[in-house]
C-alpha atoms as a PDB file:
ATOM      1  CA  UNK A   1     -73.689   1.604 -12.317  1.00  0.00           C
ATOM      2  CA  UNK A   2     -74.646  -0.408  -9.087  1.00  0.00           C
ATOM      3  CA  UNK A   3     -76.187  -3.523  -7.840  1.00  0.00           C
ATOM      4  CA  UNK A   4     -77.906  -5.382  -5.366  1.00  0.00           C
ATOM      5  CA  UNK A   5     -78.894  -8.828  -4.252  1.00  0.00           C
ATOM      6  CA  UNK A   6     -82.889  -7.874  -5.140  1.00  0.00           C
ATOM      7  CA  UNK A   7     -82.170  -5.989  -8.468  1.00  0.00           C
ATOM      8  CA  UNK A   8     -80.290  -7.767  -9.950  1.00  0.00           C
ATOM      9  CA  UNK A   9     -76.647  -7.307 -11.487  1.00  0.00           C
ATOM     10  CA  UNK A  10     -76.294  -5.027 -14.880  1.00  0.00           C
ATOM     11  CA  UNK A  11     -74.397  -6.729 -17.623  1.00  0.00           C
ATOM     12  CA  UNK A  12     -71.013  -5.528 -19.254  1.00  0.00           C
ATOM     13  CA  UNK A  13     -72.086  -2.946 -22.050  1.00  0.00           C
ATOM     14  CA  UNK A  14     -69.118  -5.034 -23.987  1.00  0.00           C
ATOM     15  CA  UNK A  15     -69.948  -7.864 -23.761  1.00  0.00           C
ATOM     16  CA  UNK A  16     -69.597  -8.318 -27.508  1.00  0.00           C
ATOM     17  CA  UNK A  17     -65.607  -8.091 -29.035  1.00  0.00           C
ATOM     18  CA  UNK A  18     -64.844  -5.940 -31.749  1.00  0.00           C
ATOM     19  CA  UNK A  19     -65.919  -9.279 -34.474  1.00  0.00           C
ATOM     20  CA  UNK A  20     -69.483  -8.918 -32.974  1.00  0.00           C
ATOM     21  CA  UNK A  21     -68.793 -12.247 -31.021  1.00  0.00           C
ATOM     22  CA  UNK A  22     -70.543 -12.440 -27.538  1.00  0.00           C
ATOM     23  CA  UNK A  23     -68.610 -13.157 -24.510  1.00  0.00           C
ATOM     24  CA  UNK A  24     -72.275 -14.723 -22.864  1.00  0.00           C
ATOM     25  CA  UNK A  25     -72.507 -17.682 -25.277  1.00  0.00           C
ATOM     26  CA  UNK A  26     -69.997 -17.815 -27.284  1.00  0.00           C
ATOM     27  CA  UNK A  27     -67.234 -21.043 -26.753  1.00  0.00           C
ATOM     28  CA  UNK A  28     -64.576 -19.138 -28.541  1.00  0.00           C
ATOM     29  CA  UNK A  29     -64.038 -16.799 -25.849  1.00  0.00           C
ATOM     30  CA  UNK A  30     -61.588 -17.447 -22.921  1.00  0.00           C
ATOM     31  CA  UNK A  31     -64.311 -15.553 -20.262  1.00  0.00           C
ATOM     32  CA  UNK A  32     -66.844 -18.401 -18.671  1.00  0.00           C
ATOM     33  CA  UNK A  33     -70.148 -18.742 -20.618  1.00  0.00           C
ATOM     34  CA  UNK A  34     -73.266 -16.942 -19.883  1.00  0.00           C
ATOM     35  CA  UNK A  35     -70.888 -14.143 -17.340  1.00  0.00           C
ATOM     36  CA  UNK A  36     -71.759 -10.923 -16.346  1.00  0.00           C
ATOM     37  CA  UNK A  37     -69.250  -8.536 -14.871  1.00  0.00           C
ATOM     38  CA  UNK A  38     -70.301  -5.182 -12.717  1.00  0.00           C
ATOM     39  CA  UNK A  39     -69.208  -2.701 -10.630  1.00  0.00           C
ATOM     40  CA  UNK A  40     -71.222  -2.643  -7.444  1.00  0.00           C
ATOM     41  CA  UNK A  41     -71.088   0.595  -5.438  1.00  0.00           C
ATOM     42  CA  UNK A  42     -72.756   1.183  -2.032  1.00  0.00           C
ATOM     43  CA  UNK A  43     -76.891   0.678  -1.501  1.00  0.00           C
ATOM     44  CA  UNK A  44     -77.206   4.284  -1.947  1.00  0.00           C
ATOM     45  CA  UNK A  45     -75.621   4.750  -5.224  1.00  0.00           C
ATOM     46  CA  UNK A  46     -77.757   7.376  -7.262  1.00  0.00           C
ATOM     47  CA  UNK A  47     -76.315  10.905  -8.063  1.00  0.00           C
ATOM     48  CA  UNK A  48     -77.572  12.446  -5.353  1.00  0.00           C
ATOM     49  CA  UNK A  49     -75.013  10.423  -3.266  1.00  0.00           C
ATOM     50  CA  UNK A  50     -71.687  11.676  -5.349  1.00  0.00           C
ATOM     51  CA  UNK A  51     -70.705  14.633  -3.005  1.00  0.00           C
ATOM     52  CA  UNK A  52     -71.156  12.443   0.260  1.00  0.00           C
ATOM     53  CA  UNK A  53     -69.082   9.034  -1.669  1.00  0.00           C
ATOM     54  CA  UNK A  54     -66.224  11.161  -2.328  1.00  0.00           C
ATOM     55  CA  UNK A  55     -66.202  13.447   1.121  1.00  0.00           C
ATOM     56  CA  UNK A  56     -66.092  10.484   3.271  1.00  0.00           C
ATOM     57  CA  UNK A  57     -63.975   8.495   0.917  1.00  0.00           C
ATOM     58  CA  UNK A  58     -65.715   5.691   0.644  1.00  0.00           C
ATOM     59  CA  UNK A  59     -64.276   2.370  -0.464  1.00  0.00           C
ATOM     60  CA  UNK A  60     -67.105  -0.023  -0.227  1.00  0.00           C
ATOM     61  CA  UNK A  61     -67.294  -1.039  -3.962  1.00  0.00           C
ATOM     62  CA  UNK A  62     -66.851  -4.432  -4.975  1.00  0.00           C
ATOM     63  CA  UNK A  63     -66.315  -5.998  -8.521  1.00  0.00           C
ATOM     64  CA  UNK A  64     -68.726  -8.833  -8.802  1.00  0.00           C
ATOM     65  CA  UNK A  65     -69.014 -11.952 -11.599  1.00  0.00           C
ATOM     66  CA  UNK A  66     -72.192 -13.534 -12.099  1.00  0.00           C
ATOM     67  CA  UNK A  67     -72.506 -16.844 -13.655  1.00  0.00           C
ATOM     68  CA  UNK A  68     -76.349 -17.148 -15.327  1.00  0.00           C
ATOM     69  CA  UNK A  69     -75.970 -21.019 -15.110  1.00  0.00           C
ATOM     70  CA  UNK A  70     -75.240 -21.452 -11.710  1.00  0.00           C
ATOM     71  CA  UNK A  71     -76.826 -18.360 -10.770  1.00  0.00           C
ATOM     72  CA  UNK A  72     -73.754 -18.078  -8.135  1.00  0.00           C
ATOM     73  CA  UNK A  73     -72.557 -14.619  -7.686  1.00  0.00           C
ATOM     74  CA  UNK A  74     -68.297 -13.968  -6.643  1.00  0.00           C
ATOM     75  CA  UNK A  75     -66.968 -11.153  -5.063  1.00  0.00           C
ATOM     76  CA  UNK A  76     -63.688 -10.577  -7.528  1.00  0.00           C
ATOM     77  CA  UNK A  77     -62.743  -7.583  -5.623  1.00  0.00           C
ATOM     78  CA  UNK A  78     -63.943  -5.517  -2.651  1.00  0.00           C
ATOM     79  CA  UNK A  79     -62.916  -2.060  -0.885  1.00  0.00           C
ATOM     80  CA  UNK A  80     -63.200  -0.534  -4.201  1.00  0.00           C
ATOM     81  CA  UNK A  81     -62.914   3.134  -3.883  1.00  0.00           C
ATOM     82  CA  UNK A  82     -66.474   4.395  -5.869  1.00  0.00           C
ATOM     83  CA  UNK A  83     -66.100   2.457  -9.248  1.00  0.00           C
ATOM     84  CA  UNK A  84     -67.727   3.705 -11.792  1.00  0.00           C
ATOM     85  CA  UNK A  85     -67.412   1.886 -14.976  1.00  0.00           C
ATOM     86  CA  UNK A  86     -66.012  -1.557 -16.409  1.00  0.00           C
ATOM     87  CA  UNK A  87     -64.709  -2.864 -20.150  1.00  0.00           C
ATOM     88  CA  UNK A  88     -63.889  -6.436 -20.619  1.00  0.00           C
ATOM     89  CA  UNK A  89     -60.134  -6.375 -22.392  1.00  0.00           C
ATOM     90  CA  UNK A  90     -59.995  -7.147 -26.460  1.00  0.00           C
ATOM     91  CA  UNK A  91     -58.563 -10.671 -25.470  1.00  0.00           C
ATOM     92  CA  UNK A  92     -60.694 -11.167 -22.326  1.00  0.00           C
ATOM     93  CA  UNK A  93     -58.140 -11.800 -19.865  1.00  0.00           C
ATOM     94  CA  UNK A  94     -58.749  -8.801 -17.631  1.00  0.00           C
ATOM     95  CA  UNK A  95     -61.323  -6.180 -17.061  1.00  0.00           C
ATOM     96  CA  UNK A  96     -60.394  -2.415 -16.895  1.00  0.00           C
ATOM     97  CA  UNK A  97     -62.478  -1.075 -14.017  1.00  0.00           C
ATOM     98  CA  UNK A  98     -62.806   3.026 -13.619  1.00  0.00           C
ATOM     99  CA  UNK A  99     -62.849   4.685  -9.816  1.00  0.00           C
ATOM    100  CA  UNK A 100     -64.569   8.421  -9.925  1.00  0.00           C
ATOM    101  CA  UNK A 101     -61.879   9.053  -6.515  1.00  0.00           C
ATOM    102  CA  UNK A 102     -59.274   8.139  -6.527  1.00  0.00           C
ATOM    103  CA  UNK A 103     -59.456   9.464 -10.314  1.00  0.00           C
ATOM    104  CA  UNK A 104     -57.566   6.242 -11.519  1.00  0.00           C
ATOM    105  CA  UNK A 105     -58.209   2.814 -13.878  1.00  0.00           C
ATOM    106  CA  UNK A 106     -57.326  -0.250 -12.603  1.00  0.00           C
ATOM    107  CA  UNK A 107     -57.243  -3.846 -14.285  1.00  0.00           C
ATOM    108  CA  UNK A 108     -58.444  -7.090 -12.887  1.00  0.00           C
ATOM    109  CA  UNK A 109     -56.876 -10.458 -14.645  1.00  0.00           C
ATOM    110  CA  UNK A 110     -59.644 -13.285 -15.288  1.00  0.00           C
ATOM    111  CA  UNK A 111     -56.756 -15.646 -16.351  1.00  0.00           C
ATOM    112  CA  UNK A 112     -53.017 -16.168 -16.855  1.00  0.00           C
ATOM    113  CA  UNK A 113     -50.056 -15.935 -14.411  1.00  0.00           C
ATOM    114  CA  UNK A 114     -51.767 -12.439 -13.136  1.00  0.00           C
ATOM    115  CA  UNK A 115     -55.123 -14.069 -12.770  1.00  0.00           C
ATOM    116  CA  UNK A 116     -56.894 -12.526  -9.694  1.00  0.00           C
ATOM    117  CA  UNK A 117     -54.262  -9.501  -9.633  1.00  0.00           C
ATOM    118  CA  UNK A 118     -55.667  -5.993  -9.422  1.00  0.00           C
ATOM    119  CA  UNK A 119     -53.144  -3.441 -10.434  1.00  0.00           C
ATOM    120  CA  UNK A 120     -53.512   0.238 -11.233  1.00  0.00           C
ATOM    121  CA  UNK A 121     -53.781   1.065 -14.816  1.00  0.00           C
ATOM    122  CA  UNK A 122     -53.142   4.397 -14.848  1.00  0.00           C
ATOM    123  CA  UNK A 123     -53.647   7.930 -12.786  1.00  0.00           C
ATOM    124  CA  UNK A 124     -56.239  10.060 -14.749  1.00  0.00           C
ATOM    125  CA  UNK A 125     -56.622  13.966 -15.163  1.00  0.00           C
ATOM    126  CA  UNK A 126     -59.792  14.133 -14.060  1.00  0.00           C
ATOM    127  CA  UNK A 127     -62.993  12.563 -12.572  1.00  0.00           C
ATOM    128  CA  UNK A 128     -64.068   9.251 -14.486  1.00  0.00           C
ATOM    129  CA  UNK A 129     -67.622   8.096 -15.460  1.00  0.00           C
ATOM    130  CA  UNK A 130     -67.548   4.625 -17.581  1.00  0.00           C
ATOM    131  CA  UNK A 131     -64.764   3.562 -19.726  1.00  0.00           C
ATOM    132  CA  UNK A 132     -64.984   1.769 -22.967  1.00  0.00           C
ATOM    133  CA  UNK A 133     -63.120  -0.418 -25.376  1.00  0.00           C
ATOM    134  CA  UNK A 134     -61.881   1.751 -28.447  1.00  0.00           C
ATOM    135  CA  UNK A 135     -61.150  -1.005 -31.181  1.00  0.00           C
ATOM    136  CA  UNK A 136     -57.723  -0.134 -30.789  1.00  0.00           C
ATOM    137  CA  UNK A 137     -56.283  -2.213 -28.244  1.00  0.00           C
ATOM    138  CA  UNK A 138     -56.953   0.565 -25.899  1.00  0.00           C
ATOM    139  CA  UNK A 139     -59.722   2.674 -23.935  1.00  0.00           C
ATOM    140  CA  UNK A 140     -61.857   5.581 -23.556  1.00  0.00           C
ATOM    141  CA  UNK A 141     -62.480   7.134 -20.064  1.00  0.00           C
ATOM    142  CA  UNK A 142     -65.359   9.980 -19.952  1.00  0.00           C
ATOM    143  CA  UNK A 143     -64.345  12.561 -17.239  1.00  0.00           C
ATOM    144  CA  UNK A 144     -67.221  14.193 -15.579  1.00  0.00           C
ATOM    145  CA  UNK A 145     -64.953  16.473 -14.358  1.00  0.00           C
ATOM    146  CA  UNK A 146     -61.012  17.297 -14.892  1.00  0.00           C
ATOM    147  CA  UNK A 147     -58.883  18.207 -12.372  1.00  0.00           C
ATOM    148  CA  UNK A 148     -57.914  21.022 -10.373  1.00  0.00           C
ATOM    149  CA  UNK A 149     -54.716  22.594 -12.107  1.00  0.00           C
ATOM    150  CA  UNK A 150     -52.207  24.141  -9.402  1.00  0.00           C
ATOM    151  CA  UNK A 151     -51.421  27.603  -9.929  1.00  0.00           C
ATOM    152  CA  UNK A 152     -53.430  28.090 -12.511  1.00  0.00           C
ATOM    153  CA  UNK A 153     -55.140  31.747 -11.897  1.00  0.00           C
ATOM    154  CA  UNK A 154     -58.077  31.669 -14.679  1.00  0.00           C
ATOM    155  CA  UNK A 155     -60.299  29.397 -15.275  1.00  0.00           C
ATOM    156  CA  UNK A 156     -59.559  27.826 -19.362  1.00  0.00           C
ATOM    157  CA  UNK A 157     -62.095  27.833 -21.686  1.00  0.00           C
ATOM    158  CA  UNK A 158     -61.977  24.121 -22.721  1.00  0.00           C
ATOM    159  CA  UNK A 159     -61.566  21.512 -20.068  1.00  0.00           C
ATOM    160  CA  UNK A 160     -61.084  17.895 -20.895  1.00  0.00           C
ATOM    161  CA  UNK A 161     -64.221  15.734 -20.952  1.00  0.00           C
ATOM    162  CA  UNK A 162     -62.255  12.167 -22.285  1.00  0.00           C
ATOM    163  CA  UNK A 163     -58.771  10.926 -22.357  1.00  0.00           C
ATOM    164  CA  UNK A 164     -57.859   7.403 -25.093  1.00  0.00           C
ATOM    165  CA  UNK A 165     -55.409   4.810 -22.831  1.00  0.00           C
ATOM    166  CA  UNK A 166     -53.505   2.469 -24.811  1.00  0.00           C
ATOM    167  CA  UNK A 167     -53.711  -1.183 -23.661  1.00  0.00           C
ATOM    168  CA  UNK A 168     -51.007   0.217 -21.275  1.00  0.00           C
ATOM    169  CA  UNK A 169     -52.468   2.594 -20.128  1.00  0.00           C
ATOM    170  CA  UNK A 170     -50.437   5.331 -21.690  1.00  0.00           C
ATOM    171  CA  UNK A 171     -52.805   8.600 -22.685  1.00  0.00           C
ATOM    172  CA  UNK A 172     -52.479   8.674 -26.243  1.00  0.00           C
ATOM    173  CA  UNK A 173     -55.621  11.102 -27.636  1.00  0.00           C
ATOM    174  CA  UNK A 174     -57.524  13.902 -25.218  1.00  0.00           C
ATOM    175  CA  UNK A 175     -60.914  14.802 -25.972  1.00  0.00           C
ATOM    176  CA  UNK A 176     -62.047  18.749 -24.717  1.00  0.00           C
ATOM    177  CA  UNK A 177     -65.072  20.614 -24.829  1.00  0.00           C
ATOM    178  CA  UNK A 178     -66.080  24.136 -23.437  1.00  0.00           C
ATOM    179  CA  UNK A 179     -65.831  24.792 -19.662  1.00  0.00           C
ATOM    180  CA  UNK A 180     -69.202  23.407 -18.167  1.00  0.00           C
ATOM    181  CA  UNK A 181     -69.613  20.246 -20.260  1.00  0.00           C
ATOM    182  CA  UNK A 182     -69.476  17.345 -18.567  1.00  0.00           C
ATOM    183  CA  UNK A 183     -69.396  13.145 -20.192  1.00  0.00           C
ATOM    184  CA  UNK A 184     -70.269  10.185 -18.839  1.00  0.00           C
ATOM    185  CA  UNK A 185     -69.725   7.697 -22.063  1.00  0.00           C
ATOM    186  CA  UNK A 186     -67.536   7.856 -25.063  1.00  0.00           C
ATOM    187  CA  UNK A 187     -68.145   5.217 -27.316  1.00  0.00           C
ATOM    188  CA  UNK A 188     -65.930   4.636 -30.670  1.00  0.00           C
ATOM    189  CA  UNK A 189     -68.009   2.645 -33.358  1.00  0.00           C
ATOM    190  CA  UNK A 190     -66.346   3.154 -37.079  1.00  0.00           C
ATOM    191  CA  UNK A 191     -64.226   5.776 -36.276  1.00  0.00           C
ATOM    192  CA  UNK A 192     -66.747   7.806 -34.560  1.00  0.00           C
ATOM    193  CA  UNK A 193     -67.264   8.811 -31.314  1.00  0.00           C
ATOM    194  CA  UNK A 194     -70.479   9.008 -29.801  1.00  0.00           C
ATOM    195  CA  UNK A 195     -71.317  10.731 -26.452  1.00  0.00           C
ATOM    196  CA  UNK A 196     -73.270  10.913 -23.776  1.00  0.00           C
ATOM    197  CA  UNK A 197     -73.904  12.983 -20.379  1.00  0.00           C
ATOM    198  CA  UNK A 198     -76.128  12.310 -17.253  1.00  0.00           C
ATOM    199  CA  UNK A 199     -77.025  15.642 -17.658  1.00  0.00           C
ATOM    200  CA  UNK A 200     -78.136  15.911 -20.726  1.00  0.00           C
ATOM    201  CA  UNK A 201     -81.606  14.491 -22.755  1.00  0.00           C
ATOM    202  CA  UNK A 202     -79.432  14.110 -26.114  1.00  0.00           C
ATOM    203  CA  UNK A 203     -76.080  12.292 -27.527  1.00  0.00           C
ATOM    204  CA  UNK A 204     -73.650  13.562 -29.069  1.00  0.00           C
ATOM    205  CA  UNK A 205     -71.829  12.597 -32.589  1.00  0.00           C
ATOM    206  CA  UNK A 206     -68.203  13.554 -33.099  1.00  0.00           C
ATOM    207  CA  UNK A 207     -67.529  12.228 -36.624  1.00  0.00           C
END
């Protein structure tokens, strides 16, 4: 996910709660009305760029708010380490924002005594690509890739592909698939999860 002052900014994928309301228009909700949230990485932010983000560590990201009305755009948060990903909490007073490197979630408060506080969630086993609400309270992180195990001698036959968080950002629930698979999205609707891969032309249903 990326951004730029000609293209535009992309739109938080929940933008809706778990009761279908919509964080954009709707007065009930504590987030400003029309918002957008995104993670904005550097200019040259395709996949081709991955390798060369993460040898040089770049921390150029910023987390950016967007305010249709106004049509004002404010840098939350900058010298993000390569975010990748961004859910709006269950009660809208933070956002949970994924970084591929460092392989961590952090959490940005919108409002309350923490408002404008960015604090690390929680240290994940492997490589994230997007995080999403779960209807639980909590999250799920795709890994595109898990970590290097030390002293491990031979390569395991399933590798993990999504870890659950609880709103605290305990792992509660690991998700594994065989060595070579990789996720970018796990999305929980009705108890089942649906996924998805950057390198892949189909989804996947895990019911």
């Amino acid at each position: 996910m990326g951004c730029s002052s000609d293209a535009g900014l992309f739109q938080s994928a929940d933008a809706r709660d778990d009761s279908g309301a919509d964080a954009r228009t709707s007065p009930m909700l504590p987030i400003p009305s029309p918002l957008s949230l995104a993670p904005c990485k550097i200019k040259g932010d395709d996949t081709g760029f991955n390798t060369e983000i993460m040898m040089n560590a770049d921390a150029t990201g910023r987390l950016l708010k967007y305010d249709a009305q106004t049509k004002q755009v404010t840098v939350l948060k900058d010298v993000l380490p390569y975010p990748n990903g961004i859910a709006v909490s269950h009660d809208r007073t933070y956002v949970v924002v994924a970084h591929t490197v460092p392989c961590q979630a952090h959490r940005y408060y919108l409002q309350g005594p923490k408002a404008g506080h960015y604090e690390l969630l929680a240290d994940l086993p492997g490589y994230p690509d997007n995080v999403r609400r779960d209807g639980k309270g909590g999250y799920w992180v795709a890994l595109n890739q898990e970590k290097g195990r030390p002293g491990a001698t031979t390569a395991p036959v399933k590798h993990l592909v999504g870890v659950r968080l609880d709103g605290g950002g305990v792992e509660v629930e690991e998700l594994a698939a065989a060595k070579g698979v990789t996720l970018s999205e796990v999305t929980e609707r009705k108890g089942q999860l649906w996924l998805g891969s950057v390198e892949l032309d189909y989804i996947g249903l895990v019911a």
